[in-house]
Protein backbone atom coordinates (compact mmCIF):
# COMPACT_ATOMS: atom_id res chain seq x y z
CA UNK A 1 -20.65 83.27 -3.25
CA UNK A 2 -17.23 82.32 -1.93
CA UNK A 3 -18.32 84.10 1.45
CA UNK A 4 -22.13 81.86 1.41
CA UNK A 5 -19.47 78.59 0.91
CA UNK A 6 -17.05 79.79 3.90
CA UNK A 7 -19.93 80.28 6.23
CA UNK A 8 -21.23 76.73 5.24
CA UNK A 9 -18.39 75.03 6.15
CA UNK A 10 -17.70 76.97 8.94
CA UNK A 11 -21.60 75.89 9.87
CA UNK A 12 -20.00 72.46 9.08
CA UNK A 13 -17.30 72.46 11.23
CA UNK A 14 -19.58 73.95 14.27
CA UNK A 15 -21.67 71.33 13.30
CA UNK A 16 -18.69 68.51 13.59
CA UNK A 17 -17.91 69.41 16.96
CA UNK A 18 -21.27 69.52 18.29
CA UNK A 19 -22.00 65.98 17.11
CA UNK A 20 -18.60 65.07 18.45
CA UNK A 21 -18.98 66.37 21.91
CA UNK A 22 -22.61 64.87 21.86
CA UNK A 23 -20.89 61.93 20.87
CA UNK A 24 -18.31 61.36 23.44
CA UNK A 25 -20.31 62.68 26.09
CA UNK A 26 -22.95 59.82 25.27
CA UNK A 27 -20.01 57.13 25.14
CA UNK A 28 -18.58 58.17 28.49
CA UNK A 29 -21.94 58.22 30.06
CA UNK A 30 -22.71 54.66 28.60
CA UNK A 31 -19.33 53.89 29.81
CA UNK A 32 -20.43 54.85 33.46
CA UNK A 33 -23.03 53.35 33.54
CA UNK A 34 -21.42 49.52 32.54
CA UNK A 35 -18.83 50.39 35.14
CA UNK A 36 -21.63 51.33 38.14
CA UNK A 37 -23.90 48.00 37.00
CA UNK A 38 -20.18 46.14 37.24
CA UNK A 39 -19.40 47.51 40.36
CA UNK A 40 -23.34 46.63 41.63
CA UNK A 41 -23.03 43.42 40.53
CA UNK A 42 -19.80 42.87 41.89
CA UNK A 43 -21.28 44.13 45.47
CA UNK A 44 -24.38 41.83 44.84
CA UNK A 45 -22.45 38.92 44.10
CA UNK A 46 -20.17 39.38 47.59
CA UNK A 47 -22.84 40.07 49.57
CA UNK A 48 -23.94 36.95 48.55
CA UNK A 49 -20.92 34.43 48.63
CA UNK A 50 -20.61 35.88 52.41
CA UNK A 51 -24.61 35.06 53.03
CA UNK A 52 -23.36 31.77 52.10
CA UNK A 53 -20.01 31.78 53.41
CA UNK A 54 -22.33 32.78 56.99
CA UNK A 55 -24.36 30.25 56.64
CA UNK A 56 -21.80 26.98 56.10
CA UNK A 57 -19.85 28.32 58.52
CA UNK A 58 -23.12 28.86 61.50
CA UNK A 59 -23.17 26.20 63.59
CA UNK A 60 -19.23 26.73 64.35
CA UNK A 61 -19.77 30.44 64.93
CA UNK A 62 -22.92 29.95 67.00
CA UNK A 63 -20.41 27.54 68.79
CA UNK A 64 -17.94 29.45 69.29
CA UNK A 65 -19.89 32.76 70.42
CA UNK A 66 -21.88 30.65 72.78
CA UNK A 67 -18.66 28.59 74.28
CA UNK A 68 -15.71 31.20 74.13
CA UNK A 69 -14.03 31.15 77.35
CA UNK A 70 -13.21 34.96 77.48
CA UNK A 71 -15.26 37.72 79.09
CA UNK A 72 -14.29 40.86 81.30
CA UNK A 73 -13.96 39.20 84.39
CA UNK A 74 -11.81 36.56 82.92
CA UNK A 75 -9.59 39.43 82.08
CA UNK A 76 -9.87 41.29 85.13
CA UNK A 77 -8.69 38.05 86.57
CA UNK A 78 -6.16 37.44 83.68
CA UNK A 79 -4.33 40.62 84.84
CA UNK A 80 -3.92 39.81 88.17
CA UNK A 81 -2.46 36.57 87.63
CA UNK A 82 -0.24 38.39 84.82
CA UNK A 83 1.36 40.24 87.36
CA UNK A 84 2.09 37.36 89.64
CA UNK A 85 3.07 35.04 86.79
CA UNK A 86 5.14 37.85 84.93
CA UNK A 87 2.81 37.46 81.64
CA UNK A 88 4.91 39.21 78.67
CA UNK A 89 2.93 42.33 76.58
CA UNK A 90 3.04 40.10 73.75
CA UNK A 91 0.77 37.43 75.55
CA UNK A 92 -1.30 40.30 76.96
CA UNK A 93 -1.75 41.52 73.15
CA UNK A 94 -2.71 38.09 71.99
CA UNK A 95 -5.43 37.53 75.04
CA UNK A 96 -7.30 41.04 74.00
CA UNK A 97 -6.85 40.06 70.37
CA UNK A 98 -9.27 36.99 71.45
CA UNK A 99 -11.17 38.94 73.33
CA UNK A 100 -12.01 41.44 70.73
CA UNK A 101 -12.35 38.70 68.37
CA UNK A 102 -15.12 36.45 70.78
CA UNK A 103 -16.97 40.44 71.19
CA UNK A 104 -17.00 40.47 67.00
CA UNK A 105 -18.60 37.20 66.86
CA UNK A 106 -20.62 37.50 69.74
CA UNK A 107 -22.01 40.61 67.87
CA UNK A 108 -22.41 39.75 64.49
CA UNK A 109 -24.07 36.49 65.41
CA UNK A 110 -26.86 38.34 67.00
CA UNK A 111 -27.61 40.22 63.84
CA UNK A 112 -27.35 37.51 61.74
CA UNK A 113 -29.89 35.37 64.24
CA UNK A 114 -31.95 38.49 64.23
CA UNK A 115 -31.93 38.83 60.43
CA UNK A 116 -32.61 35.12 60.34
CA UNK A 117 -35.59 35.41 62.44
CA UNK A 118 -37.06 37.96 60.39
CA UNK A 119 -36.61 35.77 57.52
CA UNK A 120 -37.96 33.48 59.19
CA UNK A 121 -41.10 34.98 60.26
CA UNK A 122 -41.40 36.33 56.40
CA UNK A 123 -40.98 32.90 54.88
CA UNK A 124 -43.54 30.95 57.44
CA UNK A 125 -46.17 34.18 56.97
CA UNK A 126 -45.84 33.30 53.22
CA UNK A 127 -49.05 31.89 51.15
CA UNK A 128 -46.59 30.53 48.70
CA UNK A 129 -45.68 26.91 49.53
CA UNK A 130 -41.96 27.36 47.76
CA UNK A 131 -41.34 29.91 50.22
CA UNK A 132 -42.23 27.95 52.94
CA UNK A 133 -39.91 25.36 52.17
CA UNK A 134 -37.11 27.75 51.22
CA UNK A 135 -36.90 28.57 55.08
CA UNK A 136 -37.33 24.74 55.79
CA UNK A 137 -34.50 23.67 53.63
CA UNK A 138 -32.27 26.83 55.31
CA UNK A 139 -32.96 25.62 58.30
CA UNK A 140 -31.98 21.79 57.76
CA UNK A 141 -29.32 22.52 55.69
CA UNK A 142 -27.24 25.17 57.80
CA UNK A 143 -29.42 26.27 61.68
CA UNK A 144 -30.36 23.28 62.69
CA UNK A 145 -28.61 19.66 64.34
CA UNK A 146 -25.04 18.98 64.25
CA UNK A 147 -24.21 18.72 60.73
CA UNK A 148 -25.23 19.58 57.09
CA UNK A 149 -27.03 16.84 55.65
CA UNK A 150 -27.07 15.36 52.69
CA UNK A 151 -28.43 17.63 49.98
CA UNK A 152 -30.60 14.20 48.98
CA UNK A 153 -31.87 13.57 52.29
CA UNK A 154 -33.44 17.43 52.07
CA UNK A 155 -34.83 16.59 48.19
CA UNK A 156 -36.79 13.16 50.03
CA UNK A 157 -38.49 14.83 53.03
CA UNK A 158 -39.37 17.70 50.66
CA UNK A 159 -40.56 15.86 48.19
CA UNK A 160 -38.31 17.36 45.80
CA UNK A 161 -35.70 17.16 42.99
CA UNK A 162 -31.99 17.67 44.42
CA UNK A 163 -31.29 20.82 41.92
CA UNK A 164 -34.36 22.16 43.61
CA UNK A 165 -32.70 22.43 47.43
CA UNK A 166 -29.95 24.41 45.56
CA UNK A 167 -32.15 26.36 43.77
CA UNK A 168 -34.04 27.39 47.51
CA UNK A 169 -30.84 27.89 49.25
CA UNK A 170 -29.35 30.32 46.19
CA UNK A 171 -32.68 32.41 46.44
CA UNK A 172 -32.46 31.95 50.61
CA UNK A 173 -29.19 33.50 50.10
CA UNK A 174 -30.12 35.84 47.75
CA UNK A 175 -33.05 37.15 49.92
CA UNK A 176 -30.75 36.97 53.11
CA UNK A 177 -28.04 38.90 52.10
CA UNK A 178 -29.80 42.35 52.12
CA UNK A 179 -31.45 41.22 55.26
CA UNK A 180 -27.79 40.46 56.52
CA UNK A 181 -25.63 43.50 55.03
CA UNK A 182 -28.09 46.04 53.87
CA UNK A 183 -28.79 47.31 50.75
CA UNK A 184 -25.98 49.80 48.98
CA UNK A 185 -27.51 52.99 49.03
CA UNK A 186 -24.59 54.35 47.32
CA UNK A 187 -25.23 52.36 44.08
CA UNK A 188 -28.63 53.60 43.37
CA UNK A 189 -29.67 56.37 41.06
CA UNK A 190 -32.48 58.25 41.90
């Protein structure tokens, strides 16, 4: 009998650990998982304060990429005058630095007009009125004229409530920013 009552606890013990190790291998895979939907999230959400951040900031980046006054031949030029003027390598490395800078606009302008376009074409293809007008209200609010107007003026010619325009231009931005910066491939599970 005392042999039967040292094999039952030892069952016990075996027992123990196996509901242990089941049991912290379920907590640190629930852990994971919080920490990957935290980490999507947190992706989601900057994706989509730089949509926006993008779109206040258009018309002065469609500005500047159309108007910068820096190409190759300006600094083709730039180095012959720099030897006749005696132009110092620190001026030299601040005139490539704008340079590089007008080719990063110039570049990410054209994918964020091409994205835009394609949202464009989606929005306008749409059967759903709302959808229509999300592309409208985009357009007035950020693409289009010489300044933002007035969230109310947008609500009138709509014929809409204000909270409405925001609520187009958060789903606009929502819908843009995978158009804009992709989806994270990384953060799915398959």
């Amino acid at each position: 009998m005392a042999n039967a009552e040292k094999k039952s606890k030892k069952m016990t013990y075996e027992e123990i650990i196996r509901l242990a190790a089941s049991t912290g291998a379920e907590a640190g895979v629930e852990k994971y998982k919080a920490e990957l939907a935290t980490h999507q999230k947190s992706v989601t959400d900057k994706k989509f304060r730089n949509t926006k951040a993008l779109l206040k900031q258009y018309r002065a980046l469609r500005d500047y990429a159309e108007n910068a006054v820096f190409s190759t031949e300006q600094l083709e030029s730039f180095q012959i005058a720099e030897l006749i003027s005696g132009i110092t390598d620190s001026d030299k490395f601040k005139v490539e630095s704008i340079q590089n800078q007008v080719a990063t606009t110039k570049t990410i302008m054209m994918h964020v007009e091409t994205m835009l376009q394609v949202y464009k074409n989606k929005c306008l293809a749409s059967e759903k009125d709302e959808v229509r007008r999300r592309w409208r209200v985009i357009e007035r609010m950020y693409l289009c004229g010489e300044s933002q107007p007035e969230i109310f003026s947008i609500a009138e010619s709509e014929n809409i409530d204000g909270r409405t325009v925001y609520k187009d231009i958060d789903k606009a931005c929502d819908e843009l920013s995978n158009l804009i910066f992709g989806l994270d491939l990384n953060n799915f599970v398959i």
